[in-house]
N, C-alpha and C. Protein backbone atom coordinates (compact mmCIF):
# COMPACT_ATOMS: atom_id res chain seq x y z
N UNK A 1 -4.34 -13.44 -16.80
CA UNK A 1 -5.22 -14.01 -17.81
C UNK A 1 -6.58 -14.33 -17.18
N UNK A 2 -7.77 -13.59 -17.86
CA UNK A 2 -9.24 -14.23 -17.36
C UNK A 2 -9.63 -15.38 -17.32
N UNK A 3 -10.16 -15.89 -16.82
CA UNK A 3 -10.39 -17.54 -16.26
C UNK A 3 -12.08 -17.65 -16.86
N UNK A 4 -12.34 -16.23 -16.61
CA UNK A 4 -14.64 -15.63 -16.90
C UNK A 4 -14.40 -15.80 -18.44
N UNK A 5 -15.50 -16.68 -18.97
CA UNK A 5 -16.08 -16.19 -20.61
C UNK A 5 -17.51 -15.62 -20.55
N UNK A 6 -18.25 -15.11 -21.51
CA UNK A 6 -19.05 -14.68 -21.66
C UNK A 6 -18.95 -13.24 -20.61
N UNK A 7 -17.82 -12.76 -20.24
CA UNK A 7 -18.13 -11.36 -19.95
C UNK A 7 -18.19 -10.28 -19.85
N UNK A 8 -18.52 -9.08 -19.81
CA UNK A 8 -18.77 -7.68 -20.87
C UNK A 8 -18.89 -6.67 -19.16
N UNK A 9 -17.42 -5.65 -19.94
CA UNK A 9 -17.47 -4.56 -18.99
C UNK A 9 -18.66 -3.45 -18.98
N UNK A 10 -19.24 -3.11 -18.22
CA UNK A 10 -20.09 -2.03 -18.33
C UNK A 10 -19.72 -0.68 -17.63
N UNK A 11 -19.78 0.08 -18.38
CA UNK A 11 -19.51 1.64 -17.97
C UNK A 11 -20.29 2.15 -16.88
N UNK A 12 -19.81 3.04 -16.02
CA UNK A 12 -21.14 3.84 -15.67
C UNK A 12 -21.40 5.06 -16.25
N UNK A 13 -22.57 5.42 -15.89
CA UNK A 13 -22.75 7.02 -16.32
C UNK A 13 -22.10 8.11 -15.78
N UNK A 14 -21.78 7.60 -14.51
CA UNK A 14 -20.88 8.41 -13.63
C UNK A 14 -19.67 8.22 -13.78
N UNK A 15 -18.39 9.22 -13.76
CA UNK A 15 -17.41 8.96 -14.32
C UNK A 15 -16.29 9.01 -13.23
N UNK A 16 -15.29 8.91 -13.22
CA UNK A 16 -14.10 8.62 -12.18
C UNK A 16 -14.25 10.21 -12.39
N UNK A 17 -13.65 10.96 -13.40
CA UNK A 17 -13.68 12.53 -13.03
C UNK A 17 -14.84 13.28 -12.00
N UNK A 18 -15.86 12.81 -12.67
CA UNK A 18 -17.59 13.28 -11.77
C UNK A 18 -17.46 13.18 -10.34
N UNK A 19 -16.22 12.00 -9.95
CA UNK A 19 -16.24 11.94 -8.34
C UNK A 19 -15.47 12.68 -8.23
N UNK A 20 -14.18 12.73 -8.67
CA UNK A 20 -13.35 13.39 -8.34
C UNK A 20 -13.20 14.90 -7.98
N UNK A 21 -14.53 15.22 -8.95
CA UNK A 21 -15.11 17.12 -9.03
C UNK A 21 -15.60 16.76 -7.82
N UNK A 22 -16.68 16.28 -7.33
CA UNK A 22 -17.66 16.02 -6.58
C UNK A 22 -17.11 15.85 -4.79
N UNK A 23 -15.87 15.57 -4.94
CA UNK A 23 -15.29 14.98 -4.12
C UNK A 23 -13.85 16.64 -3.73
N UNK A 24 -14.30 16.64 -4.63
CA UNK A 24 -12.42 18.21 -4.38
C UNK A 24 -11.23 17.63 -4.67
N UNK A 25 -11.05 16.53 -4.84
CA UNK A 25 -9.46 16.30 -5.01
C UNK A 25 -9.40 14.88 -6.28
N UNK A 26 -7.94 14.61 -6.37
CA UNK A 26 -7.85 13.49 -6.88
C UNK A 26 -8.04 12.52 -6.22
N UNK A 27 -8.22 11.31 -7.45
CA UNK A 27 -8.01 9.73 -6.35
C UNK A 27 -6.70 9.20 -6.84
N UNK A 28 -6.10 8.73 -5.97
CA UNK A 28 -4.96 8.07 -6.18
C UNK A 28 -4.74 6.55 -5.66
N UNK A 29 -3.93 6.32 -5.58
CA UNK A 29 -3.57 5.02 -4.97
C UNK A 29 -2.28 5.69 -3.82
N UNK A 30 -1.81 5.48 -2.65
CA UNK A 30 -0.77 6.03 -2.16
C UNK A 30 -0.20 4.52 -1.11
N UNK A 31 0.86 3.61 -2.23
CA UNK A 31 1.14 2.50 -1.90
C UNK A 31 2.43 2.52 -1.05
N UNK A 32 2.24 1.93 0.16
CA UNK A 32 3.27 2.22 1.56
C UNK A 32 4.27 0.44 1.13
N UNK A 33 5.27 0.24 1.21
CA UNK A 33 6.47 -0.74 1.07
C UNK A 33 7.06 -0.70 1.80
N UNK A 34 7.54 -1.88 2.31
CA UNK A 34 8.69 -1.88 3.74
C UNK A 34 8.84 -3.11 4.41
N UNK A 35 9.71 -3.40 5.03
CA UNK A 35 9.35 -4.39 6.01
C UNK A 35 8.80 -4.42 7.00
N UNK A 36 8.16 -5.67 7.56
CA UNK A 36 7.92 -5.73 8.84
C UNK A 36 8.31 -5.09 9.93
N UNK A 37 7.79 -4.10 10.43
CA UNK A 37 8.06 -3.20 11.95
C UNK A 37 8.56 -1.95 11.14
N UNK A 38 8.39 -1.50 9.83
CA UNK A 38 9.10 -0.30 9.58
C UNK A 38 8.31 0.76 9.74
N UNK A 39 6.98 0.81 9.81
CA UNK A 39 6.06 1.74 10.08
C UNK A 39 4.66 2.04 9.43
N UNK A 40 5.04 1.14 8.39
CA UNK A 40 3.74 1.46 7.08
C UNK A 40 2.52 1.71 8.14
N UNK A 41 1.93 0.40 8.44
CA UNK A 41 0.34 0.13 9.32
C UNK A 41 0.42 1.40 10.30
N UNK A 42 1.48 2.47 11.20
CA UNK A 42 1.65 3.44 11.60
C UNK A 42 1.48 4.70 11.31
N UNK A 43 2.11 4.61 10.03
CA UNK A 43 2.07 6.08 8.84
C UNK A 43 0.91 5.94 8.79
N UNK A 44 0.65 4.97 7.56
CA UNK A 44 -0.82 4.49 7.10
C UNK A 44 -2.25 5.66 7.71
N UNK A 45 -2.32 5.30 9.10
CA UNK A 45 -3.25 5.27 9.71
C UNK A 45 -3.26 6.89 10.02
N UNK A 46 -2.07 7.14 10.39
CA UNK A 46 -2.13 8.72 10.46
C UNK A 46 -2.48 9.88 9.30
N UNK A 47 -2.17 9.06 8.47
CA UNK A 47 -2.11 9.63 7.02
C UNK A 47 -3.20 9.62 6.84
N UNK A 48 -4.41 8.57 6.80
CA UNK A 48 -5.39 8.66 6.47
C UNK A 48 -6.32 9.56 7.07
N UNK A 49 -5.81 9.60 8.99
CA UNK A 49 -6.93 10.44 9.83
C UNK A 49 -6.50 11.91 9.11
N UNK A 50 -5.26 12.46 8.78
CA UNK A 50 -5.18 13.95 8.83
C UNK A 50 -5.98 13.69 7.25
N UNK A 51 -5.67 13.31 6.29
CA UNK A 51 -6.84 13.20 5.09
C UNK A 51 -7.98 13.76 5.53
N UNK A 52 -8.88 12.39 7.01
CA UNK A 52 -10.35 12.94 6.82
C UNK A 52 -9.66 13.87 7.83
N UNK A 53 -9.41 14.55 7.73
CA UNK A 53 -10.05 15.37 8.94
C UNK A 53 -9.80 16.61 8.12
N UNK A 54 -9.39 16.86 6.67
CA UNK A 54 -9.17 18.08 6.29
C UNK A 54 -10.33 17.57 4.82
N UNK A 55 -11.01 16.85 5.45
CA UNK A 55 -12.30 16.73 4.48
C UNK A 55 -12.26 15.67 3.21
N UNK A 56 -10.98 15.25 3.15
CA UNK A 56 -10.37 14.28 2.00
C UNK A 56 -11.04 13.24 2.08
N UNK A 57 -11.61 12.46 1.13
CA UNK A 57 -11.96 11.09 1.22
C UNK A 57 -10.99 10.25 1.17
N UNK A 58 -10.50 9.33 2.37
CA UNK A 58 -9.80 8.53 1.81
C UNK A 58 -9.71 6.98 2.71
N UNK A 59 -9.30 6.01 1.77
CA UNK A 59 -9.54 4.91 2.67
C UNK A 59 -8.24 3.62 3.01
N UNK A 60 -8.39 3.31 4.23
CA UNK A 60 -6.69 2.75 4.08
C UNK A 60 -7.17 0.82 3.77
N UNK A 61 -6.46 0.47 3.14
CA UNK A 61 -6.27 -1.16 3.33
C UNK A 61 -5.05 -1.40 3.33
N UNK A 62 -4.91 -2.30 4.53
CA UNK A 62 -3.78 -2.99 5.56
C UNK A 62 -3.29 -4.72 5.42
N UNK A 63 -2.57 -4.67 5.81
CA UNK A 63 -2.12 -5.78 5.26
C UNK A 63 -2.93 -7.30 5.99
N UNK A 64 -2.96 -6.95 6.98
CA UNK A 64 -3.39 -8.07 8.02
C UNK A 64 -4.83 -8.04 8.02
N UNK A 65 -5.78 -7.16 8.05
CA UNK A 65 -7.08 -6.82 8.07
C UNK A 65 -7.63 -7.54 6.58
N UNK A 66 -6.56 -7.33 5.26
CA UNK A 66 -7.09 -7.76 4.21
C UNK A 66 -7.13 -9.49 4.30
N UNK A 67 -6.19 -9.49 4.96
CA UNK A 67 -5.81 -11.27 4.93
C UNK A 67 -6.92 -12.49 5.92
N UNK A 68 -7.80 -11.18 6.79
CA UNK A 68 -8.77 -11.81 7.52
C UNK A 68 -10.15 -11.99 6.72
N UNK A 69 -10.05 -11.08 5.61
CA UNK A 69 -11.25 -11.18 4.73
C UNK A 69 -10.85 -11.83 3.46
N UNK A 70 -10.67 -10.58 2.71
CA UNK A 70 -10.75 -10.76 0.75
C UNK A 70 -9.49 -12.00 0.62
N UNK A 71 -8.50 -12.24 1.42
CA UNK A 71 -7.59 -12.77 1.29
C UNK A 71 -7.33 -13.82 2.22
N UNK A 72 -8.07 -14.40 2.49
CA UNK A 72 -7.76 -15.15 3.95
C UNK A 72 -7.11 -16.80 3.24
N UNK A 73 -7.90 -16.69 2.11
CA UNK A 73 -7.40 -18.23 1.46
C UNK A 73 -5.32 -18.37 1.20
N UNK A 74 -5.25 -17.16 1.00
CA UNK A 74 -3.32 -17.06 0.82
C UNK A 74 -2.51 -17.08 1.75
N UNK A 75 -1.61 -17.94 1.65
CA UNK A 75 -0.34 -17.90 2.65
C UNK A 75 0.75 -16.92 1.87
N UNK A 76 1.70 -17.31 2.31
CA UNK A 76 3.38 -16.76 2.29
C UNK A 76 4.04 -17.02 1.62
N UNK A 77 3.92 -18.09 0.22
CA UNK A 77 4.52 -18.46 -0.39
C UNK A 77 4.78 -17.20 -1.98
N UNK A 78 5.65 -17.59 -2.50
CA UNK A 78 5.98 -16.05 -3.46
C UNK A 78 4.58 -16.03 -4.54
N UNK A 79 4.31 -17.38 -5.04
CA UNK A 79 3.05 -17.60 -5.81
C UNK A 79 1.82 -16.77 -4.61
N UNK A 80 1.58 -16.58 -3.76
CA UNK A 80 0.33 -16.78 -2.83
C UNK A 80 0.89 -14.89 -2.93
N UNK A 81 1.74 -14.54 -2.31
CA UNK A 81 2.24 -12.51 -2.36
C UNK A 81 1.70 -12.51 -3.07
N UNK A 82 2.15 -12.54 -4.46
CA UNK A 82 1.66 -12.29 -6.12
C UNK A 82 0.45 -12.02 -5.91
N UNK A 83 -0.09 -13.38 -5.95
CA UNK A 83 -1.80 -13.00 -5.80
C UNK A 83 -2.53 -11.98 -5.01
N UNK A 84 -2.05 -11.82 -3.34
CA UNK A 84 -2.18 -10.96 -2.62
C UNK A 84 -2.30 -9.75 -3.17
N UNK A 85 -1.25 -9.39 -3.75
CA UNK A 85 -0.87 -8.21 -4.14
C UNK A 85 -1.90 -7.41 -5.23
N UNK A 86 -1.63 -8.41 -6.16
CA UNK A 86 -2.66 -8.63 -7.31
C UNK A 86 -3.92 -8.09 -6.86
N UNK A 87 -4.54 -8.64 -6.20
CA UNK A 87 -5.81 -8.58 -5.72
C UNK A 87 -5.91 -6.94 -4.78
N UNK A 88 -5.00 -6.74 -4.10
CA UNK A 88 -4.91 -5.36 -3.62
C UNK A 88 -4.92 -4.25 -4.39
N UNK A 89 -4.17 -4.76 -5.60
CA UNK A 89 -3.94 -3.66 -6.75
C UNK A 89 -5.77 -3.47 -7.39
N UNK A 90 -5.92 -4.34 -7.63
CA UNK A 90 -7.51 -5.01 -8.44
C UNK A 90 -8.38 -3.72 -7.35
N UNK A 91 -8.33 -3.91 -6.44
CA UNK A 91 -9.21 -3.08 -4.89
C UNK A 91 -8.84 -1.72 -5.05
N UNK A 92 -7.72 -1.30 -5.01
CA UNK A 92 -6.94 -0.63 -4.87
C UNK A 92 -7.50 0.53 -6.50
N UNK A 93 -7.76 -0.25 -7.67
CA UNK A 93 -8.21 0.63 -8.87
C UNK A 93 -9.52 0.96 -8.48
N UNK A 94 -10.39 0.51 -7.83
CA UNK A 94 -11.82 0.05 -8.04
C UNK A 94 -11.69 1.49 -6.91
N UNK A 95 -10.98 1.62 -5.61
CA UNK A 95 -11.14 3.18 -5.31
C UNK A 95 -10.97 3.96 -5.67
N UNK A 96 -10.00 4.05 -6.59
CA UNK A 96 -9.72 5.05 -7.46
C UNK A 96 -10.49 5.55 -8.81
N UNK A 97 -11.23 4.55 -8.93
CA UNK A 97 -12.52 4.61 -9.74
C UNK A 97 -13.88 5.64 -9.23
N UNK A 98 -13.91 5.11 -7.74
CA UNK A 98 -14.62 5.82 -6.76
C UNK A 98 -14.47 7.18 -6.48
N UNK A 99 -13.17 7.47 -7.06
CA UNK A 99 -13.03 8.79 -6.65
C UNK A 99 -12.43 9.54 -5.27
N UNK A 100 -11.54 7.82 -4.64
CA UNK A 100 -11.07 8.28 -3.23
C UNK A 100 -9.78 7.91 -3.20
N UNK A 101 -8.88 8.04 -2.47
CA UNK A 101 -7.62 7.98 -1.95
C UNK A 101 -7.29 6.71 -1.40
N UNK A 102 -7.17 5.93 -2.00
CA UNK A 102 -6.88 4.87 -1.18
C UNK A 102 -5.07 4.37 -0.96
N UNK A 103 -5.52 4.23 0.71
CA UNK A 103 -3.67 4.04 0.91
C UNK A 103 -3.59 2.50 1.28
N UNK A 104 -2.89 2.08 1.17
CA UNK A 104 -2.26 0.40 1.26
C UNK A 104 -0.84 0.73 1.95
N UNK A 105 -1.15 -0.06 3.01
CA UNK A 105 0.11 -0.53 3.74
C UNK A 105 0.36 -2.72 4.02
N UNK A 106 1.52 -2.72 2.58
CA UNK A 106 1.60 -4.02 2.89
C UNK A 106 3.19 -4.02 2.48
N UNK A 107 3.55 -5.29 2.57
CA UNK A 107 5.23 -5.44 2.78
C UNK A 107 5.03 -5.32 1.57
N UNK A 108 4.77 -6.03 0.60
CA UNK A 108 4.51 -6.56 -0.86
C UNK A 108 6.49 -6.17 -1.47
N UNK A 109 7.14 -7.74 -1.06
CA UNK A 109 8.80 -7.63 -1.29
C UNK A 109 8.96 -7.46 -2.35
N UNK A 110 8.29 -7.68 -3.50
CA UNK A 110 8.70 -7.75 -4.60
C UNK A 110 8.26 -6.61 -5.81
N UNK A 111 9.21 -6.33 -6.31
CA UNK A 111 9.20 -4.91 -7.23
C UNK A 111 7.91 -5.41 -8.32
N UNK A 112 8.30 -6.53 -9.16
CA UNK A 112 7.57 -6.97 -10.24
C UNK A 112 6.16 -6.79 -9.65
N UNK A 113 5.73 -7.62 -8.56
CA UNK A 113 4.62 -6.97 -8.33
C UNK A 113 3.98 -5.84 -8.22
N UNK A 114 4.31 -4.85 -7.36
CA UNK A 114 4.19 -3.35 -7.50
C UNK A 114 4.07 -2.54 -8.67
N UNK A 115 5.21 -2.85 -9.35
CA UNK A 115 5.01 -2.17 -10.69
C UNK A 115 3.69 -3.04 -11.67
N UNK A 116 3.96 -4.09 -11.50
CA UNK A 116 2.10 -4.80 -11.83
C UNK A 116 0.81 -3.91 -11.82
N UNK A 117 0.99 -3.42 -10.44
CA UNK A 117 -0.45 -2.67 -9.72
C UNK A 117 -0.59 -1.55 -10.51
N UNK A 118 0.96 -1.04 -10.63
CA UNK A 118 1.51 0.64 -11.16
C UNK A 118 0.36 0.75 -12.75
N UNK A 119 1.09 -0.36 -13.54
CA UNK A 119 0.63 -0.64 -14.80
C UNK A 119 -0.59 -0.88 -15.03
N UNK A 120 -1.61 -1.04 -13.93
CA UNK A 120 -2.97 -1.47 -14.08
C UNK A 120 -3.80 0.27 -13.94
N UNK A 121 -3.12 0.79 -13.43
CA UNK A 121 -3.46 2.32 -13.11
C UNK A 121 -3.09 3.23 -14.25
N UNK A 122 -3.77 4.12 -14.33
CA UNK A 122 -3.45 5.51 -14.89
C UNK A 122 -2.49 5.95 -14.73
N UNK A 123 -1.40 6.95 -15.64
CA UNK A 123 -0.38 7.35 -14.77
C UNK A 123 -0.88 8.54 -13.88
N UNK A 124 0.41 8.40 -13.07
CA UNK A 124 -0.37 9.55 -11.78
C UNK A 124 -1.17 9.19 -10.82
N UNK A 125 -1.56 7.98 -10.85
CA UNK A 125 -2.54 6.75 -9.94
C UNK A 125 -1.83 6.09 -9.00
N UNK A 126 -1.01 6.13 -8.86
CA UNK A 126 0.09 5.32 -8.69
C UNK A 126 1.31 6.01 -7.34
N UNK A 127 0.92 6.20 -5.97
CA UNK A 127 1.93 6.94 -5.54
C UNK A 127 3.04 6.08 -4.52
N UNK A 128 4.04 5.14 -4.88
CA UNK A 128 4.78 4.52 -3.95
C UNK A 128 5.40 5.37 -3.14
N UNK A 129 5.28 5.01 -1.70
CA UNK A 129 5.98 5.18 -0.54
C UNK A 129 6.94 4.15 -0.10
N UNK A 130 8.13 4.13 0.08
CA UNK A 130 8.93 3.70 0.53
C UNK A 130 9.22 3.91 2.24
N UNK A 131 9.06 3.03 3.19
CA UNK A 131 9.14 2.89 4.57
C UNK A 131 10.47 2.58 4.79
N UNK A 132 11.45 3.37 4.51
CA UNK A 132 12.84 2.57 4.88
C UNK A 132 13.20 2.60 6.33
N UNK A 133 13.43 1.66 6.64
CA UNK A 133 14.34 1.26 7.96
C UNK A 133 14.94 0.00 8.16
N UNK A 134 15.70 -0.12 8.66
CA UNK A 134 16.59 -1.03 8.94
C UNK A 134 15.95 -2.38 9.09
N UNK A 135 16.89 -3.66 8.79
CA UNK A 135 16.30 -4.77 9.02
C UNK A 135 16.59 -4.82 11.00
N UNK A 136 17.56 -4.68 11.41
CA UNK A 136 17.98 -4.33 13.03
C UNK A 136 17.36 -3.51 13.57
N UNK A 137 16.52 -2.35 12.80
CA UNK A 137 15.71 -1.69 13.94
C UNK A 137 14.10 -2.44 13.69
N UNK A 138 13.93 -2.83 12.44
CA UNK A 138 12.74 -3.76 12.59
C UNK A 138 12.41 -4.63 13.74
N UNK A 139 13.45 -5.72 13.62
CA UNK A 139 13.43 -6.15 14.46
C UNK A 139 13.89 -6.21 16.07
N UNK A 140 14.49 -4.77 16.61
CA UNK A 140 13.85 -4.00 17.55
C UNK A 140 12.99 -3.90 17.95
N UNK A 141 11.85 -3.13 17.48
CA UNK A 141 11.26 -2.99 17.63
C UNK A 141 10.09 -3.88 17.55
N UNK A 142 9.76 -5.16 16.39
CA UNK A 142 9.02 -6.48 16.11
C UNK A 142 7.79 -6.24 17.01
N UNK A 143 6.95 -5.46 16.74
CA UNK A 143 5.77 -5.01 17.53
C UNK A 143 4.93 -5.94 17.26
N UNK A 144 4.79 -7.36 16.61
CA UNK A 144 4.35 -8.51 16.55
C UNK A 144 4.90 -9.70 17.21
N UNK A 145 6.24 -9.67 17.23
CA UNK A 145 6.83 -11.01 17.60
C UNK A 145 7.54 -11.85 16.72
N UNK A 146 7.20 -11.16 15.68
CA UNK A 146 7.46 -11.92 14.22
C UNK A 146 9.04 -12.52 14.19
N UNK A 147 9.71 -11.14 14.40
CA UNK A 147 11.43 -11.23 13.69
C UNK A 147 12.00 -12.50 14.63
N UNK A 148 11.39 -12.33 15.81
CA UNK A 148 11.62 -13.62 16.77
C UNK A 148 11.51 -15.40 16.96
N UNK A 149 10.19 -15.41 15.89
CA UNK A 149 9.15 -16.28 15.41
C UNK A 149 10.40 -16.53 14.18
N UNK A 150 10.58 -15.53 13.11
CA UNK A 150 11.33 -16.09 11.88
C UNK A 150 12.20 -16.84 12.56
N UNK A 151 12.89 -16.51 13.48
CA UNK A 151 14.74 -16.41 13.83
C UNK A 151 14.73 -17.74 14.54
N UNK A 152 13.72 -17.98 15.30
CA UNK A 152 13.46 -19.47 15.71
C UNK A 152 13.07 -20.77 14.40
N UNK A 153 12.45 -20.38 13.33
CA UNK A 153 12.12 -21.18 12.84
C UNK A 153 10.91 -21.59 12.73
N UNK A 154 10.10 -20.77 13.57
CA UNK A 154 8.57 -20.85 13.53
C UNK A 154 7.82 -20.46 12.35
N UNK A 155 7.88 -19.21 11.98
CA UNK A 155 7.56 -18.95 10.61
C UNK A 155 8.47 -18.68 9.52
N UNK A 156 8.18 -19.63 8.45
CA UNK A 156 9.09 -19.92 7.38
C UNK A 156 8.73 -18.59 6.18
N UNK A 157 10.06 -18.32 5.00
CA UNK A 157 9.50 -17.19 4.05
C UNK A 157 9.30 -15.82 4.71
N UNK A 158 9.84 -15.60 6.15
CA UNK A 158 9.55 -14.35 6.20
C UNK A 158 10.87 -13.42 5.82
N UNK A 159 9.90 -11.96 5.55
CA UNK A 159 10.30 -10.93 4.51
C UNK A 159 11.87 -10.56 5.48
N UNK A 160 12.99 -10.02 4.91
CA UNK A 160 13.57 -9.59 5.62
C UNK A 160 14.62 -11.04 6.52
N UNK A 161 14.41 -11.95 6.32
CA UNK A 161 15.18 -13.12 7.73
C UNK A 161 15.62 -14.17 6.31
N UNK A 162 14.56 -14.73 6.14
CA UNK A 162 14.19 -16.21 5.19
C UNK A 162 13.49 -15.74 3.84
N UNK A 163 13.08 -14.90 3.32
CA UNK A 163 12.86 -14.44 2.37
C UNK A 163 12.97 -13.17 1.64
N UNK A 164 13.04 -12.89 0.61
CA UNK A 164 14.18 -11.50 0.16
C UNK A 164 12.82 -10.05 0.17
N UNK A 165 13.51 -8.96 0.48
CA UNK A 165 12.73 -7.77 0.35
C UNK A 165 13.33 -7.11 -0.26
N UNK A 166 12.49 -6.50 -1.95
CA UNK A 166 13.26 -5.43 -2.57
C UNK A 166 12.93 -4.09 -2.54
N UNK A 167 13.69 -3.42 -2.45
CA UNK A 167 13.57 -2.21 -2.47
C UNK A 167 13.03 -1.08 -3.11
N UNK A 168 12.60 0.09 -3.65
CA UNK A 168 11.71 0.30 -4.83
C UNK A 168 13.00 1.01 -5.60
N UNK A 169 13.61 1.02 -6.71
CA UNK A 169 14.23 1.92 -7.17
C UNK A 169 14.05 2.96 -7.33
N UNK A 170 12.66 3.76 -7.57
CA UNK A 170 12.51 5.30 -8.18
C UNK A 170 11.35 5.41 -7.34
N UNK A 171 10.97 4.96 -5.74
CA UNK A 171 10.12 5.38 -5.29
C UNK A 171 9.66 6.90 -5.56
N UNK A 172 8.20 7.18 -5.73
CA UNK A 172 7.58 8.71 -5.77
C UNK A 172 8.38 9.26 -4.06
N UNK A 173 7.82 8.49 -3.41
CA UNK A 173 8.63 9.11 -1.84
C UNK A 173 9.16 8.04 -0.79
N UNK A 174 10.05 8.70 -0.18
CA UNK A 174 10.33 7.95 0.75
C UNK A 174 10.81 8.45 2.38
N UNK A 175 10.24 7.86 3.14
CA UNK A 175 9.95 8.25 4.56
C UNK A 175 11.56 7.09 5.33
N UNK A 176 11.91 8.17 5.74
CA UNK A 176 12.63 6.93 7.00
C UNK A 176 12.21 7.11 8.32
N UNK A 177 12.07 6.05 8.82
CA UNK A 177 10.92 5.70 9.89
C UNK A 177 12.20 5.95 11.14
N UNK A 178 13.28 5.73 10.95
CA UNK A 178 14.45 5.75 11.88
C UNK A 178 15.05 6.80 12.14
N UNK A 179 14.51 7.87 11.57
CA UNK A 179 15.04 9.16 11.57
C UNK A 179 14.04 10.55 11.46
N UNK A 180 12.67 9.87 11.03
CA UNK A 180 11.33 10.65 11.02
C UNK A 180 10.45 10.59 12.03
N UNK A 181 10.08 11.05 12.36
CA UNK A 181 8.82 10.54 13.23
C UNK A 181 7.82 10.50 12.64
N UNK A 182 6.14 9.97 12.99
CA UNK A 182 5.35 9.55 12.51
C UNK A 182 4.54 11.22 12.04
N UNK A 183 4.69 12.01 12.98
CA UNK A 183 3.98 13.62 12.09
C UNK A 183 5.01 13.57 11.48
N UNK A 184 6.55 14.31 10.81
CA UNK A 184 6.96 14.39 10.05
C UNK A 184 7.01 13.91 8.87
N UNK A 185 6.43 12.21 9.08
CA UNK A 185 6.40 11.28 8.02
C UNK A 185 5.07 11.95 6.93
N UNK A 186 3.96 11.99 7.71
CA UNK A 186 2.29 12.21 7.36
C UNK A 186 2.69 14.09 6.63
N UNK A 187 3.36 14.83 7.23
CA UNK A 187 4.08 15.79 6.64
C UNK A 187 4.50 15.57 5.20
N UNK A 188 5.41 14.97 5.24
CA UNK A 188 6.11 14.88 3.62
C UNK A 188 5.34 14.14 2.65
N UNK A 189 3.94 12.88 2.92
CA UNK A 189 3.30 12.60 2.20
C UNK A 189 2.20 13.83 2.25
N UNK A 190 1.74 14.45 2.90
CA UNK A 190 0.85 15.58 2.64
C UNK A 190 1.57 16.86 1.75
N UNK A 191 2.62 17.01 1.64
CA UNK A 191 3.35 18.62 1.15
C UNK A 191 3.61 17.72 -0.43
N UNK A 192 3.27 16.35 -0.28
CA UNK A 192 3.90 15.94 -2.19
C UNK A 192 2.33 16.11 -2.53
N UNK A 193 1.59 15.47 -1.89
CA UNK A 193 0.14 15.79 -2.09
C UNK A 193 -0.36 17.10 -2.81
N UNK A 194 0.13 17.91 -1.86
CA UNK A 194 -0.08 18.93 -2.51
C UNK A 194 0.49 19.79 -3.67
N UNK A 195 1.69 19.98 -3.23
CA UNK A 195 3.08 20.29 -4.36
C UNK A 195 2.14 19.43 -5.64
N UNK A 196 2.05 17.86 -5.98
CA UNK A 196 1.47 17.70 -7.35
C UNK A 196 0.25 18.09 -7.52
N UNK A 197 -0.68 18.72 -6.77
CA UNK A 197 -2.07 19.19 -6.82
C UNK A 197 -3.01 17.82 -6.93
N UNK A 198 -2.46 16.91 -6.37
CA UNK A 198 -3.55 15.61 -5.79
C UNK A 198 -4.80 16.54 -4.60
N UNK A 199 -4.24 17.36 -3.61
CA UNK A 199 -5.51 17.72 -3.04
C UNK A 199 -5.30 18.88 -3.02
């Protein structure tokens, strides 16, 4: 619900299609889910370099990078995700407006949210990735410290230990990080890419 009165959307002259010609491909959204240590911020990043490097515009926002800027006011609490999320989705249209690819790698546990973002988009705007791997090899691997930090009691609400992570039911794709490697992964999001004629 808007909180703004008195305010009036304005069009541009330039149109989401105009970039999209302008640009060679579609814009999408290509939203990465998972827990902590499963690979998203990994994929993510690879995904995006083979993009530019085959001329694609595209741009990644991360989970931690967002939380130092646009988001720095939110914690961990399920009200504070929501918003997070919210606000990613909000970012997340506004590239796709632009006419670019934008990929998001965040835990974001909760389905209702996601499908939130889904519903704010076009269909076809909309591409969930699923990062499956284990809660035991996550925290294996805990390339932060985190799963260690939950398990002590240091940080409260985390995804996966102390607070719940759901799964996507009808993810568009899904990568297992425990059984893929990181080219194979950037593989199967590039061959759906194409297969739907996104690029």
């Amino acid at each position: 619900m808007s909180q703004s009165s008195n305010i009036t959307w304005h069009d541009s002259e330039v149109t989401k299609a105009d970039r999209q010609q302008q640009n060679g491909h579609k814009s999408v959204v290509i939203w990465f889910t998972g827990l902590s240590g499963s690979g998203k911020s990994t994929v993510s990043v690879a995904l995006e370099q083979a993009l530019f490097e085959q001329g694609k515009h595209a741009y990644r926002l991360d989970g931690d990078n967002v939380r130092h800027g646009l988001n720095k006011n939110l914690g961990f609490s399920p009200e504070d995700r929501k918003e997070n999320i919210r606000r990613i989705g909000e970012v997340s249209k506004l590239l796709v407006d632009a006419g670019t690819i934008a990929i998001t790698a965040f835990i974001s546990p909760y389905r209702a949210d996601r499908d939130d973002v889904r519903a704010i988009l076009e269909d076809g705007e909309f591409i969930e990735v699923y990062t499956e791997c284990s809660v035991e090899e996550c925290e294996k691997r805990d390339p932060k410290g985190l799963y260690q930090k939950a398990r002590s009691g240091e940080i409260k609400e985390f995804t996966g230990i102390s607070a719940p992570y759901e799964a996507p039911k009808q993810p568009e794709i899904t990568i297992n990080t425990e059984q893929q490697s990181v080219e194979e992964s950037v593989e199967v999001i590039l061959n759906y890419l194409k297969e739907k004629q996104y690029i």
